[in-house]
Protein backbone atom coordinates (compact mmCIF):
# COMPACT_ATOMS: atom_id res chain seq x y z
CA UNK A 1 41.22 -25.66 20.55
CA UNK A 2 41.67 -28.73 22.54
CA UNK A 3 38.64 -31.14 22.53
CA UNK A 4 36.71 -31.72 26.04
CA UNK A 5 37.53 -34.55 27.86
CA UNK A 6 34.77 -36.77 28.92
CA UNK A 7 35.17 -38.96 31.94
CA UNK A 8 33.95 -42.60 31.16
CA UNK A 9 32.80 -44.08 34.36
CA UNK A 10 33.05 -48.26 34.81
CA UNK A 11 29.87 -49.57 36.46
CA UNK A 12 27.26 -49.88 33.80
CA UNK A 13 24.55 -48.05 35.70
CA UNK A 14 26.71 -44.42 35.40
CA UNK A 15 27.67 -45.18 31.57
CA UNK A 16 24.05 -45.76 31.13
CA UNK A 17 23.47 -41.96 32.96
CA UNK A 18 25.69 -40.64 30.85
CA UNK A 19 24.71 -42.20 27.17
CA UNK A 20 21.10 -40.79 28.24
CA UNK A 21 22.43 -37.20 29.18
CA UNK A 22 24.47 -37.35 26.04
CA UNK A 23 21.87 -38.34 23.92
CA UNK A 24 19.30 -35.77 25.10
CA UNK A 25 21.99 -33.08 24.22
CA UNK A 26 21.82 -34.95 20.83
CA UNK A 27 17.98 -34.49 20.38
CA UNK A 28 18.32 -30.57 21.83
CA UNK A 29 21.20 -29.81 19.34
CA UNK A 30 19.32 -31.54 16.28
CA UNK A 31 15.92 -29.34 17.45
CA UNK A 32 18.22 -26.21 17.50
CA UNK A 33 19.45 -27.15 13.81
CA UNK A 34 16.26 -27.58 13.00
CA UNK A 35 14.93 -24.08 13.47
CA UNK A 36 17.72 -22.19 12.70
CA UNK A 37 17.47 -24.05 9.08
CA UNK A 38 14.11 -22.81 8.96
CA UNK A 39 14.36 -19.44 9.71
CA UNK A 40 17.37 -19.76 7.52
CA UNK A 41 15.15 -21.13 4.90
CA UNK A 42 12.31 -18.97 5.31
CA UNK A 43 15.35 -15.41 4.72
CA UNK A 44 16.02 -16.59 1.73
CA UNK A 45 12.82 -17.18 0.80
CA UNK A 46 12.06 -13.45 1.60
CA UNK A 47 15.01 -12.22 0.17
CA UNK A 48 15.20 -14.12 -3.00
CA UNK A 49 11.68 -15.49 -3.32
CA UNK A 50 8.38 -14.30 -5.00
CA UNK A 51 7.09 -11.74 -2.86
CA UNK A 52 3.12 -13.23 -2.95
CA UNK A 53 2.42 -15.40 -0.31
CA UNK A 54 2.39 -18.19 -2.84
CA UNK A 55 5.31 -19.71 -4.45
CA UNK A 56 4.82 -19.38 -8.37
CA UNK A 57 8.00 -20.27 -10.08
CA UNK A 58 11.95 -20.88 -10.00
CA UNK A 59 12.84 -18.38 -8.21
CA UNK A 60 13.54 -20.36 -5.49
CA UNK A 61 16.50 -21.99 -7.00
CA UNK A 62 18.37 -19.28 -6.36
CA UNK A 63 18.07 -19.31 -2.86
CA UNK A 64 22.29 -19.25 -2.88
CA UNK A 65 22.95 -23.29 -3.64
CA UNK A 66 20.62 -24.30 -0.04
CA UNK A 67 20.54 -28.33 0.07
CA UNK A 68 17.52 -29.80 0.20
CA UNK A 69 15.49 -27.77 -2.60
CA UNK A 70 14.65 -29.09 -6.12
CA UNK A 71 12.74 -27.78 -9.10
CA UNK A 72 10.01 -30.51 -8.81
CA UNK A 73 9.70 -28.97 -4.80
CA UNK A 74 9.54 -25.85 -6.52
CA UNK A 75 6.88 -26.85 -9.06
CA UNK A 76 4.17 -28.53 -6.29
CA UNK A 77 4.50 -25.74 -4.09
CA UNK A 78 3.21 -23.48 -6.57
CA UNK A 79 0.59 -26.00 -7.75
CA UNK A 80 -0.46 -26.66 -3.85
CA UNK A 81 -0.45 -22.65 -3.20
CA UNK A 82 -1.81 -21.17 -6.59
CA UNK A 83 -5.20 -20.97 -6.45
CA UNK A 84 -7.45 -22.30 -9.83
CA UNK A 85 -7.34 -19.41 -12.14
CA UNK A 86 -10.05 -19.78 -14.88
CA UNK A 87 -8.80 -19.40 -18.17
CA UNK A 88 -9.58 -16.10 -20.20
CA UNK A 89 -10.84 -16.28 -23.58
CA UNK A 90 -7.90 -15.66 -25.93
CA UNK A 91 -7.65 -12.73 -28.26
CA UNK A 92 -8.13 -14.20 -31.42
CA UNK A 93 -6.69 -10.61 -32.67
CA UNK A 94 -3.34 -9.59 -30.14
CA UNK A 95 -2.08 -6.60 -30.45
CA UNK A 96 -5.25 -4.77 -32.42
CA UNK A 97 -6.64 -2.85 -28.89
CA UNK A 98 -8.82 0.12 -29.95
CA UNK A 99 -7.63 3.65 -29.11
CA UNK A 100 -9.33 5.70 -27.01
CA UNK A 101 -12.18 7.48 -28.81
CA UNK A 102 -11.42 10.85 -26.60
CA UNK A 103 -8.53 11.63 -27.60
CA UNK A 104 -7.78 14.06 -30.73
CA UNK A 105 -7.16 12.29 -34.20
CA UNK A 106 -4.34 14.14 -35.81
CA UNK A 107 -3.89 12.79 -39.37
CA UNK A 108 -0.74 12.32 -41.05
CA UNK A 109 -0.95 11.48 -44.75
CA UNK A 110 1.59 10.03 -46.48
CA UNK A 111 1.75 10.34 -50.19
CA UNK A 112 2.75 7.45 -52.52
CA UNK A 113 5.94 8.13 -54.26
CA UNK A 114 6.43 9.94 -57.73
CA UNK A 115 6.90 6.27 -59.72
CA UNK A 116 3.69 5.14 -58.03
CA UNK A 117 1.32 8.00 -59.18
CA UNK A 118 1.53 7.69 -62.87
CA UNK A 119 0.35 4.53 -64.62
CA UNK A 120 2.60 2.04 -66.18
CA UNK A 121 0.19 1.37 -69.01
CA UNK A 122 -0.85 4.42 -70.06
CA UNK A 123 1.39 7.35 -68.27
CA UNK A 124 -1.56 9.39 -67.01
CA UNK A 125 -1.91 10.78 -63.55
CA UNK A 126 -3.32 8.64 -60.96
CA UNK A 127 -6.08 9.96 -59.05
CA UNK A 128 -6.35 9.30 -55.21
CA UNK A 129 -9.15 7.48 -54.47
CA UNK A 130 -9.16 6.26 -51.08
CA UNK A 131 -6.51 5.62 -47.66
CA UNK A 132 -4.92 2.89 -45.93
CA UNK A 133 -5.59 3.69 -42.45
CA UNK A 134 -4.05 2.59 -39.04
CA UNK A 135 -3.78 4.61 -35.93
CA UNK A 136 -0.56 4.58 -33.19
CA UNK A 137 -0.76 6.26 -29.78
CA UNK A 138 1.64 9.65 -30.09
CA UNK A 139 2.25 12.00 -27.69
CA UNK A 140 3.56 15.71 -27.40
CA UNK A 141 6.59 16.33 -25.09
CA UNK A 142 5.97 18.14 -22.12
CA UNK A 143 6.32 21.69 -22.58
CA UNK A 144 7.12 24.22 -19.72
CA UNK A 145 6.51 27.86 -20.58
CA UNK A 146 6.30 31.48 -18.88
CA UNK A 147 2.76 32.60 -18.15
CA UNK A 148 2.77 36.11 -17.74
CA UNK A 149 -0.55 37.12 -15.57
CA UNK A 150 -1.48 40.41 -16.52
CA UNK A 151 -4.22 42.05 -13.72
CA UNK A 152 -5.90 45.40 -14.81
CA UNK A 153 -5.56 48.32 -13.58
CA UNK A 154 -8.67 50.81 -14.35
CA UNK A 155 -8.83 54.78 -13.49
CA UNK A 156 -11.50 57.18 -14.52
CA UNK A 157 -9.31 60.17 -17.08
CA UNK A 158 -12.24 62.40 -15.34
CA UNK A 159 -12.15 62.03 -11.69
CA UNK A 160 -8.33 60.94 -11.34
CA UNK A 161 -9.68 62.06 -7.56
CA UNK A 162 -11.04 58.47 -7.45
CA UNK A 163 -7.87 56.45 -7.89
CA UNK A 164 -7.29 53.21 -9.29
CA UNK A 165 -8.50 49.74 -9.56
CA UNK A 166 -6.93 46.46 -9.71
CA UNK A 167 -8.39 43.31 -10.54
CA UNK A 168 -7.86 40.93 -7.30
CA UNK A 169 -5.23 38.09 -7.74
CA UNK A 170 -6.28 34.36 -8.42
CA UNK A 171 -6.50 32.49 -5.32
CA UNK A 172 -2.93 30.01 -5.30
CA UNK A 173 -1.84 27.05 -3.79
CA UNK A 174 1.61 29.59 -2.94
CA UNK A 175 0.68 33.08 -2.66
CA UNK A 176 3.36 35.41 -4.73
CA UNK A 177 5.34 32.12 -5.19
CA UNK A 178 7.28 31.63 -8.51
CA UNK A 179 5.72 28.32 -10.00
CA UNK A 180 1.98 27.65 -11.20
CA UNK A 181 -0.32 25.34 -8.97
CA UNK A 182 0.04 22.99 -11.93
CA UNK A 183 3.94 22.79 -11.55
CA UNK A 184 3.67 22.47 -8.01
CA UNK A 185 0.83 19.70 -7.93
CA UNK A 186 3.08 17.84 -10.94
CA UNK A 187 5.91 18.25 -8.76
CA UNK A 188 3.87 16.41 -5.75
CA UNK A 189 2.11 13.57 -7.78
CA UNK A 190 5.60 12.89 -9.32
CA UNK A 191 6.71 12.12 -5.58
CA UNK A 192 3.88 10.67 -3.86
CA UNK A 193 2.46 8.82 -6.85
CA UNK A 194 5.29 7.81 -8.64
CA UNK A 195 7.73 7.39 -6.23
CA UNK A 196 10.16 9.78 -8.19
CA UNK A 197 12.69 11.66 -5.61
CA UNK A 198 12.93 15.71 -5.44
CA UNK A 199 16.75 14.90 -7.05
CA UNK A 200 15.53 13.07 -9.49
CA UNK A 201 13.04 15.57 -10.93
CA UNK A 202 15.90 18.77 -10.95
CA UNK A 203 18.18 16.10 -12.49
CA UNK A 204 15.53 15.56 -15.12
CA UNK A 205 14.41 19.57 -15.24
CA UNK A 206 18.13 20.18 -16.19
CA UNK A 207 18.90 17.61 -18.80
CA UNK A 208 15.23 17.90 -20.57
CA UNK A 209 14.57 21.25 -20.45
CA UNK A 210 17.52 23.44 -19.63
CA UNK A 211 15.79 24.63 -16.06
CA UNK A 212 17.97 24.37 -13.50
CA UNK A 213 15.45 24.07 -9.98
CA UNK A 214 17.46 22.48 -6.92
CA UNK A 215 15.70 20.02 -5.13
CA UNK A 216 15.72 22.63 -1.63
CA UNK A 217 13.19 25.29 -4.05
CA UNK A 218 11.16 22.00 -4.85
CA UNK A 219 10.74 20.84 -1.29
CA UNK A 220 10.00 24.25 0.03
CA UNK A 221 7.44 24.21 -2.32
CA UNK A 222 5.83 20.49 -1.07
CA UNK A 223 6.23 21.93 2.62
CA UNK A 224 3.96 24.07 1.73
CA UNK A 225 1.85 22.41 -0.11
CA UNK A 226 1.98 19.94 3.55
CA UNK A 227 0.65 22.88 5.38
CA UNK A 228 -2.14 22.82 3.60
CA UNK A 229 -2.95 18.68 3.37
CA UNK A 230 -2.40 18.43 7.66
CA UNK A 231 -5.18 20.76 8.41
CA UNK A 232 -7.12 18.87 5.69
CA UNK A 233 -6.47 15.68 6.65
CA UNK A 234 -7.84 16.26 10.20
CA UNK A 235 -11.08 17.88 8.52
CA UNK A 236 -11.45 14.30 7.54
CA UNK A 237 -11.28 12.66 10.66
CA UNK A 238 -15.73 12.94 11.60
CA UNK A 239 -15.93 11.30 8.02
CA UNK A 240 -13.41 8.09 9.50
CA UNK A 241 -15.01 7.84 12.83
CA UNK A 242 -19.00 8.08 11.34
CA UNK A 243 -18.41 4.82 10.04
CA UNK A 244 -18.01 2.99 13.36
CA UNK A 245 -15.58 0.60 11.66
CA UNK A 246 -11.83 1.87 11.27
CA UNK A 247 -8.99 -0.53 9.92
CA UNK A 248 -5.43 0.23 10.92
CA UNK A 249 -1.58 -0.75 10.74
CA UNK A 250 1.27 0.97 10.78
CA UNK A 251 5.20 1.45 8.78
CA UNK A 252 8.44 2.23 10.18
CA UNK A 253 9.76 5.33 8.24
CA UNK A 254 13.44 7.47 8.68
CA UNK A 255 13.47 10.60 9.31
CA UNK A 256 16.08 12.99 10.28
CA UNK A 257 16.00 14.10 13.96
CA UNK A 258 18.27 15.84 16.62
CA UNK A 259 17.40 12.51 18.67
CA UNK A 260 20.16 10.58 16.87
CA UNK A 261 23.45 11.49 15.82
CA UNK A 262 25.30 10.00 12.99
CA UNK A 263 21.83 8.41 11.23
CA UNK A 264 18.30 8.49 11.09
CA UNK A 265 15.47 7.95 13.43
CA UNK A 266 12.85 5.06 12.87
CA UNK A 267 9.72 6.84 13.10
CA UNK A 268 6.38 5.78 12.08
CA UNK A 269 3.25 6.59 10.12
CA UNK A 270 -0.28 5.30 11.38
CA UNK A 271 -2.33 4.49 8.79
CA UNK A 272 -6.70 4.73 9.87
CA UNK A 273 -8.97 3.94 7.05
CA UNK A 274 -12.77 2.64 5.87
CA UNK A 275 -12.68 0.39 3.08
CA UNK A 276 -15.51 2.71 1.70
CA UNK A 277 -13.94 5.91 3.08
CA UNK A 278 -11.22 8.31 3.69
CA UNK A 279 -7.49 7.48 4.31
CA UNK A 280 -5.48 9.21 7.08
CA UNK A 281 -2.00 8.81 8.03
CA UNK A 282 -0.62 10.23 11.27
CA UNK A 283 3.20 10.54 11.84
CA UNK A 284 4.74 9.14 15.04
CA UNK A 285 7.87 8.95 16.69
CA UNK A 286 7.36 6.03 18.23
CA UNK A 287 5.42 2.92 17.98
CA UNK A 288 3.65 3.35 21.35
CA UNK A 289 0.18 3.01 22.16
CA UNK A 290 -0.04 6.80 22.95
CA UNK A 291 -0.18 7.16 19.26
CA UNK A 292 -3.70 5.25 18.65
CA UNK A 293 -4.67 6.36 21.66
CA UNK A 294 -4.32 10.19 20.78
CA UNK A 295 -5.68 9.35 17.44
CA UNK A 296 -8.83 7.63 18.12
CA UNK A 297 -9.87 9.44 20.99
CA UNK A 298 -13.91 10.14 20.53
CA UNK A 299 -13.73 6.92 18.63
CA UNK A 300 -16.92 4.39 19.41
CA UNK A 301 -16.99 1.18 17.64
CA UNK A 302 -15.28 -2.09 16.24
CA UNK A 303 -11.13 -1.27 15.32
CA UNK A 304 -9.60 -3.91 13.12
CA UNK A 305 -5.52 -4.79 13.37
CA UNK A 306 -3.47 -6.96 13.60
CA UNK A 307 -2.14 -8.31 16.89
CA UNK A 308 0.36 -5.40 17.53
CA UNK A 309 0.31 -4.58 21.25
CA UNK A 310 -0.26 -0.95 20.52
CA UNK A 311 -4.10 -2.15 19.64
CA UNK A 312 -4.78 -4.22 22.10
CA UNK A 313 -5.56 -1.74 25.33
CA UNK A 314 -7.21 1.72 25.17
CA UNK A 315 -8.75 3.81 28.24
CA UNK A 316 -12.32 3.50 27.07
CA UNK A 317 -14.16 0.17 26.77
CA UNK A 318 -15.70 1.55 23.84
CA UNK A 319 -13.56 0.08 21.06
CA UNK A 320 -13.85 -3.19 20.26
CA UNK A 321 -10.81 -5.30 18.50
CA UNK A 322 -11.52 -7.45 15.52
CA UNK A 323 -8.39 -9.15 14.15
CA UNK A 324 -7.02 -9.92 10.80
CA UNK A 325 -7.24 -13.46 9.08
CA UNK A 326 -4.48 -12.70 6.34
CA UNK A 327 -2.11 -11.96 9.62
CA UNK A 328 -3.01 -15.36 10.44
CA UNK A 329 -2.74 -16.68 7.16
CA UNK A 330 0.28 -14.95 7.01
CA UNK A 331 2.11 -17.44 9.67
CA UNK A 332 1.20 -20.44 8.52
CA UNK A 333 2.74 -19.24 4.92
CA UNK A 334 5.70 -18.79 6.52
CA UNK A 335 5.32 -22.31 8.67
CA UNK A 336 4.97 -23.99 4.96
CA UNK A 337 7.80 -22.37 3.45
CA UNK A 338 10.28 -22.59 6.29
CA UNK A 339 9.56 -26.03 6.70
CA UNK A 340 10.01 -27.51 3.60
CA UNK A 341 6.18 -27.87 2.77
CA UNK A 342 5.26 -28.83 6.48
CA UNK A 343 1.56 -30.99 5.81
CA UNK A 344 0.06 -29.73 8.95
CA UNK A 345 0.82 -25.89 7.61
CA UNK A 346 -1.02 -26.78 4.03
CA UNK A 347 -3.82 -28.17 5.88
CA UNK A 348 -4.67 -24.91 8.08
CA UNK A 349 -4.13 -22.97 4.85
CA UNK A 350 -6.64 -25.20 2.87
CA UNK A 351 -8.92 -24.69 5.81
CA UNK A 352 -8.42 -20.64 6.00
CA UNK A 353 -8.80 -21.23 2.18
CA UNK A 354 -12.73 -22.42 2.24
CA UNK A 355 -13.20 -19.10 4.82
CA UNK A 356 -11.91 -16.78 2.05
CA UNK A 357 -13.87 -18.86 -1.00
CA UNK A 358 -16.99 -17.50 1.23
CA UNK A 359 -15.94 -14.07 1.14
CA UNK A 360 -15.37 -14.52 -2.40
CA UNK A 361 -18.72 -15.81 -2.67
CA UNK A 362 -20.07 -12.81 -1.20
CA UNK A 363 -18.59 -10.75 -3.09
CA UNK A 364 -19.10 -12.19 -6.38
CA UNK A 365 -23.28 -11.92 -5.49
CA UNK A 366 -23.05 -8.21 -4.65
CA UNK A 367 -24.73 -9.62 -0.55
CA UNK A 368 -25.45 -7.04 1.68
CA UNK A 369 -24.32 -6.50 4.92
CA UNK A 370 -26.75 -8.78 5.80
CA UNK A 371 -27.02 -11.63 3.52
CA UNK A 372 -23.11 -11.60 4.29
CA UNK A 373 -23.78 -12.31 7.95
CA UNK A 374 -25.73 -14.78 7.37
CA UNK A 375 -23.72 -16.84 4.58
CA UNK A 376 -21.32 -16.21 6.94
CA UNK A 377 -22.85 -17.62 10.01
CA UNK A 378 -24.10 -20.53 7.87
CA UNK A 379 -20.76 -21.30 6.09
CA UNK A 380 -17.94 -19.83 7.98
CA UNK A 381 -18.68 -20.52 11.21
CA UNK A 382 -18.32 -24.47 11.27
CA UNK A 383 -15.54 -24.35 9.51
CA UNK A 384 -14.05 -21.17 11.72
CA UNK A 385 -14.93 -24.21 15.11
CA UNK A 386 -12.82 -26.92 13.05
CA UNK A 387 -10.29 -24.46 12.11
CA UNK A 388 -9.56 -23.69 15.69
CA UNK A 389 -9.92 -27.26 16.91
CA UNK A 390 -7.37 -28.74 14.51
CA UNK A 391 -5.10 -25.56 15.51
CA UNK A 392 -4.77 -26.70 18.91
CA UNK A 393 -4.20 -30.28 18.38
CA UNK A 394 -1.26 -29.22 16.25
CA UNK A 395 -0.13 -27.19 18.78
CA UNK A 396 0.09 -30.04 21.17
CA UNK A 397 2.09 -32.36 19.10
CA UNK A 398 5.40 -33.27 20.61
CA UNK A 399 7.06 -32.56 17.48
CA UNK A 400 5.88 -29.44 16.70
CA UNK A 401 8.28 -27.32 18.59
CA UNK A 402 6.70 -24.18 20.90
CA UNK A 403 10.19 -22.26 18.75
CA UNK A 404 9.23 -23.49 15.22
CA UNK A 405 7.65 -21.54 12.61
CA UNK A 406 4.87 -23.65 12.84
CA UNK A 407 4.40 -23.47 16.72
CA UNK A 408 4.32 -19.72 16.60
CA UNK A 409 1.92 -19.58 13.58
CA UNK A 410 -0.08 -22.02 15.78
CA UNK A 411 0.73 -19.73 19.03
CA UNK A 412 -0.29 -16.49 16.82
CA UNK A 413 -4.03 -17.93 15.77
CA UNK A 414 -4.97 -18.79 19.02
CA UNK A 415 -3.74 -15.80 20.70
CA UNK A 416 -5.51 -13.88 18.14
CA UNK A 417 -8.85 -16.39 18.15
CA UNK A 418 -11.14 -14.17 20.44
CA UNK A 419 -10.64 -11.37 18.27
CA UNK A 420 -10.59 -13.06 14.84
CA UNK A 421 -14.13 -14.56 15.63
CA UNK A 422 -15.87 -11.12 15.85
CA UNK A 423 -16.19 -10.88 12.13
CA UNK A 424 -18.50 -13.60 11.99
CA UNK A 425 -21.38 -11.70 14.05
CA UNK A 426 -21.03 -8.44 11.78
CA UNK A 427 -21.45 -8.49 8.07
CA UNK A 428 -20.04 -4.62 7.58
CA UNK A 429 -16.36 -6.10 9.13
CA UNK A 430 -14.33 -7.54 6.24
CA UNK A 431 -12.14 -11.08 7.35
CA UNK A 432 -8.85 -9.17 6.88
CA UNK A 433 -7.35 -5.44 6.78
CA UNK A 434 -5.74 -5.75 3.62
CA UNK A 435 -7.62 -2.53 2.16
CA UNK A 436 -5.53 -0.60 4.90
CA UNK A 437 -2.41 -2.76 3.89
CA UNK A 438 -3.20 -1.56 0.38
CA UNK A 439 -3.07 1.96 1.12
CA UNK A 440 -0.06 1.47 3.09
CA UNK A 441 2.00 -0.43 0.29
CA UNK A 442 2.75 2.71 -1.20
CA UNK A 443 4.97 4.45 1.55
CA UNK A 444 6.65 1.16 1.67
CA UNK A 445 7.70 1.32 -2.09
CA UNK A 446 8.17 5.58 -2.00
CA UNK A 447 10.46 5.45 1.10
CA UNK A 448 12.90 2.77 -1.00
CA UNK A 449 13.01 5.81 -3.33
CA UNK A 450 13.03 9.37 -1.08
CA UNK A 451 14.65 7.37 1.78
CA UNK A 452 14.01 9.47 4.86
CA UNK A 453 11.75 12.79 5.87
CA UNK A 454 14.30 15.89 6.17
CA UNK A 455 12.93 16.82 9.66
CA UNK A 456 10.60 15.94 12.76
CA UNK A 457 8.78 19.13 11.59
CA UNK A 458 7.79 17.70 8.20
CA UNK A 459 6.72 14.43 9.50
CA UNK A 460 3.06 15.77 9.77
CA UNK A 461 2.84 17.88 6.95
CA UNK A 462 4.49 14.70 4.69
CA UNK A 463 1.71 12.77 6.43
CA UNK A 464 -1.05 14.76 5.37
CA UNK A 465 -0.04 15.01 1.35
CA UNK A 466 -0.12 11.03 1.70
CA UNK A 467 -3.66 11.08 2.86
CA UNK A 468 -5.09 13.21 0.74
CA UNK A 469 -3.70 10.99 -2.63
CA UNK A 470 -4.19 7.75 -1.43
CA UNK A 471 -7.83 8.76 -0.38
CA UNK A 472 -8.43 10.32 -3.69
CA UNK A 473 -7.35 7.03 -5.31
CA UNK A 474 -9.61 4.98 -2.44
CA UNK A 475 -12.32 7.24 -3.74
CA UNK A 476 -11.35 6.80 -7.72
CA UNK A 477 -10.93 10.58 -7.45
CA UNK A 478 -8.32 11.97 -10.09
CA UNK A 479 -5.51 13.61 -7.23
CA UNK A 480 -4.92 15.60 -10.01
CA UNK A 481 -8.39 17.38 -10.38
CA UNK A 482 -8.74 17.28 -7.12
CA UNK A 483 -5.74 19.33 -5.67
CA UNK A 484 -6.03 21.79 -8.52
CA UNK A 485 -9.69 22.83 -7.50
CA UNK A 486 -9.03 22.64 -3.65
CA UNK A 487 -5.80 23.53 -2.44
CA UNK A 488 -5.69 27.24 -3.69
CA UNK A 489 -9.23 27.58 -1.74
CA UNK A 490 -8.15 25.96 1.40
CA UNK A 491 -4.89 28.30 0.91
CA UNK A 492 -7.34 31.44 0.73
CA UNK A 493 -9.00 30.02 3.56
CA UNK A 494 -5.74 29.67 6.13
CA UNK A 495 -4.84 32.93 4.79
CA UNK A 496 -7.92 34.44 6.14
CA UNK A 497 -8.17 32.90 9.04
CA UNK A 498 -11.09 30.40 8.58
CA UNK A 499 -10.28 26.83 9.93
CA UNK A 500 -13.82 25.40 8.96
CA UNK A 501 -12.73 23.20 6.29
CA UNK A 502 -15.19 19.81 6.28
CA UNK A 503 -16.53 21.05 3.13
CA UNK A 504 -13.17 20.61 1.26
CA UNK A 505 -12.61 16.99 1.81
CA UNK A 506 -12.34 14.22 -0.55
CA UNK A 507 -15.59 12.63 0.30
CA UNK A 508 -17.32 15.88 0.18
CA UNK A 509 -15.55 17.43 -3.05
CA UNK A 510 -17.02 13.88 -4.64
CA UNK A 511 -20.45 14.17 -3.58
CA UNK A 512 -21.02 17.98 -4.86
CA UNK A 513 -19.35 16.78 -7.98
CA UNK A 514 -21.87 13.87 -8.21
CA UNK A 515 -24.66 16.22 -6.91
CA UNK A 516 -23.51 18.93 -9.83
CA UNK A 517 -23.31 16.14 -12.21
């Protein structure tokens, strides 16, 4: 390639044109090596780093021989990000935890052997007396068998005019199907809860216990079982909206669709939720705004997100926006990283750090609604003034580039800052959505396993399994007693034609059981 040819002129004013031009192309080409290390930087850090938003350890070393990066780097990061963990209160015994006193005691008892149980001085017989005793945590393999249901029949030898009676079949999750609710409901909590693919349980039905069940009779089985959580997922819908206060967010998920040939279509769940209430996921297409929109139609009150444009516009003025600190948080993490421990990143942080110390504070004293306001308004609210002051003097530096990390962590918060704020005049709205991101997390770690949703169809129904478990476990509801007691009734119910079924829901199933208590 041959190499540009530069025209020198002769009078000194030109050459002094041209050293400028050239030396502005200088200072743009070192700015563009600047960011593309630090979004080079901050890859690896995603890729190879500790997933927290704090840097713990030496894991960074291995971000693929990247100049610049030592272990003592390593080391004060972690000290600078770490927050002070107070020591626990060693064990003095390790190892000696107490087994659960509900659980059967099965003794095993282990004789001493035949040159132990005669004396050595005299010969006799010696006479047990007492045990040594320990206890280990056993278990019995699981155990499939045949359970033949047997329903009378009863006729009267006298009046054979009168015919016979049955007994009427037990209300299941799948009428005449083939497999108990308890297989089924295993089968679900093994893929929803655990993560564990449809292949992966026939794989392990084969090699275990000699049943060979393809992974098509196991997902017809789950479709169904879908058919059942969508209706009863929307029954919970009046429980998320009585709250006033919904959090949301959404995650991309593949799912097979006529749409695309050759691979999958990104579609999307919706996740709505109360941090003291219900979970509901609702399966998209797209990441449009049509999808809140449909969603939270009838909705009046305050909507947390984050600052996805989806959230930011609806057709009544009746929702009101708060945003999402950790969002915020979340930029200037990156800012620090990116940027080789950028001072004017740690600073924001430590500042965003004495807002969350508040909501510790809170926390740690049981406040109210209330008292939280008002520690809030108190506490957070100066610091909240500074925060955003010191935000926008950064962002006016002239070397903090508009395309840095830091600039667009800077660009982010104050973009953000109007909705952010509105947290600090309501103590019921938390400083961040991370109880939604919570429930969330696990889709994100289940899709890594399952990969994709079979059809557009079974987007919905796949939708509502995930909101009724990860409401259950919002709740501290056992899924497993849960969907045992309900899903053959709301079966019966569908069947039958009744749609009514509010009475069915998590929330409600946990108040008769504390009511019946």
């Amino acid at each position: 390639m041959a190499e540009a040819q530069i025209q020198i002129p002769k009078d000194n004013e030109s050459l002094k044109k041209l050293a400028l031009k050239q030396a502005h192309k200088i200072v743009d080409l070192e700015r563009m090596i600047q960011l593309q290390a630090a979004q080079i930087r901050l890859i690896l850090i995603k890729k190879y780093g500790c997933k927290s938003e704090k840097l713990s350890d030496n894991q960074l070393l291995l971000l693929e021989g990247e100049p610049g990066i030592t272990q003592q780097e390593v080391e004060q990061e972690a000290q600078e990000m770490s927050p002070v963990k107070t020591r626990k209160k060693r064990n003095p015994n390790p190892g000696r935890i107490q087994l659960p006193e509900h659980l059967e005691r099965v003794e095993e008892i282990i004789p001493c052997p035949k040159d132990q149980c005669q004396c050595p001085q005299c010969g006799k017989e010696t006479k047990v007396f007492d045990y040594e005793i320990s206890e280990v945590l056993d278990l019995k393999p699981v155990e499939y068998f045949v359970k033949v249901i047997k329903r009378e029949k009863r006729a009267c030898p006298d009046c054979p005019e009168q015919g016979v009676q049955c007994a009427p079949p037990l209300k299941r999750i799948v009428d005449k199907g083939k497999f108990s609710d308890d297989f089924i409901i295993d089968t679900l909590l093994k893929k929803y809860r655990l993560h564990q693919p449809l292949f992966r349980q026939s794989v392990n039905l084969v090699e275990d216990f000699n049943l060979d069940i393809s992974r098509s009779t196991l997902c017809v089985n789950l479709i169904k079982v879908g058919e059942l959580c969508a209706p009863l997922s929307g029954a919970m819908r009046p429980e998320l909206f009585e709250g006033g206060y919904i959090q949301a967010d959404e995650t991309p998920i593949w799912v097979q669709s006529p749409r695309k040939k050759g691979k999958n279509h990104q579609a999307y769940l919706f996740e709505y939720s109360r941090p003291d209430g219900p979970v509901i996921f609702d399966f998209s297409l797209g990441r449009s705004r049509e999808g809140p929109e449909v969603m939270l139609k009838g909705f009046e009150g305050i909507l947390q997100t984050d600052g996805y444009s989806a959230y930011l516009k609806f057709s009544t003025d009746k929702i009101t926006r708060v945003g999402c600190m950790a969002h915020i948080r979340r930029k200037f993490d990156e800012a620090y990283k990116a940027e080789k421990k950028h001072p004017l990143a740690l600073e924001v942080l430590g500042m965003i750090r004495e807002l969350y110390a508040v909501e510790k504070q809170a926390r740690e004293k049981e406040l109210s609604h209330e008292q939280r306001l008002k520690l809030r308004q108190s506490q957070s609210a100066p610091v909240m003034e500074k925060l955003k002051a010191r935000i926008t003097e950064i962002r006016l530096k002239p070397t903090v580039l508009p395309k840095s990390q830091l600039g667009k962590a800077c660009n982010y918060a104050l973009g953000q800052w109007e909705a952010i704020k509105h947290y600090l005049n309501n103590g019921h709205v938390e400083i961040d959505n991370n109880s939604c991101e919570r429930s969330i997390r696990p889709v994100a770690i289940g899709r890594k396993n399952w990969i994709h949703i079979g059809s557009e169809n079974a987007g919905p129904k796949i939708a509502g399994i995930i909101s009724i478990v990860e409401t259950c476990l919002k709740l501290e509801i056992r899924p497993r007693d849960y969907l045992k007691e309900i899903l053959p009734e709301v079966a019966e119910r569908l069947k039958t034609g009744r749609q009514e079924l509010s009475d069915l829901t998590p929330m409600a199933w946990k108040a008769n059981q504390t009511t019946t208590a």
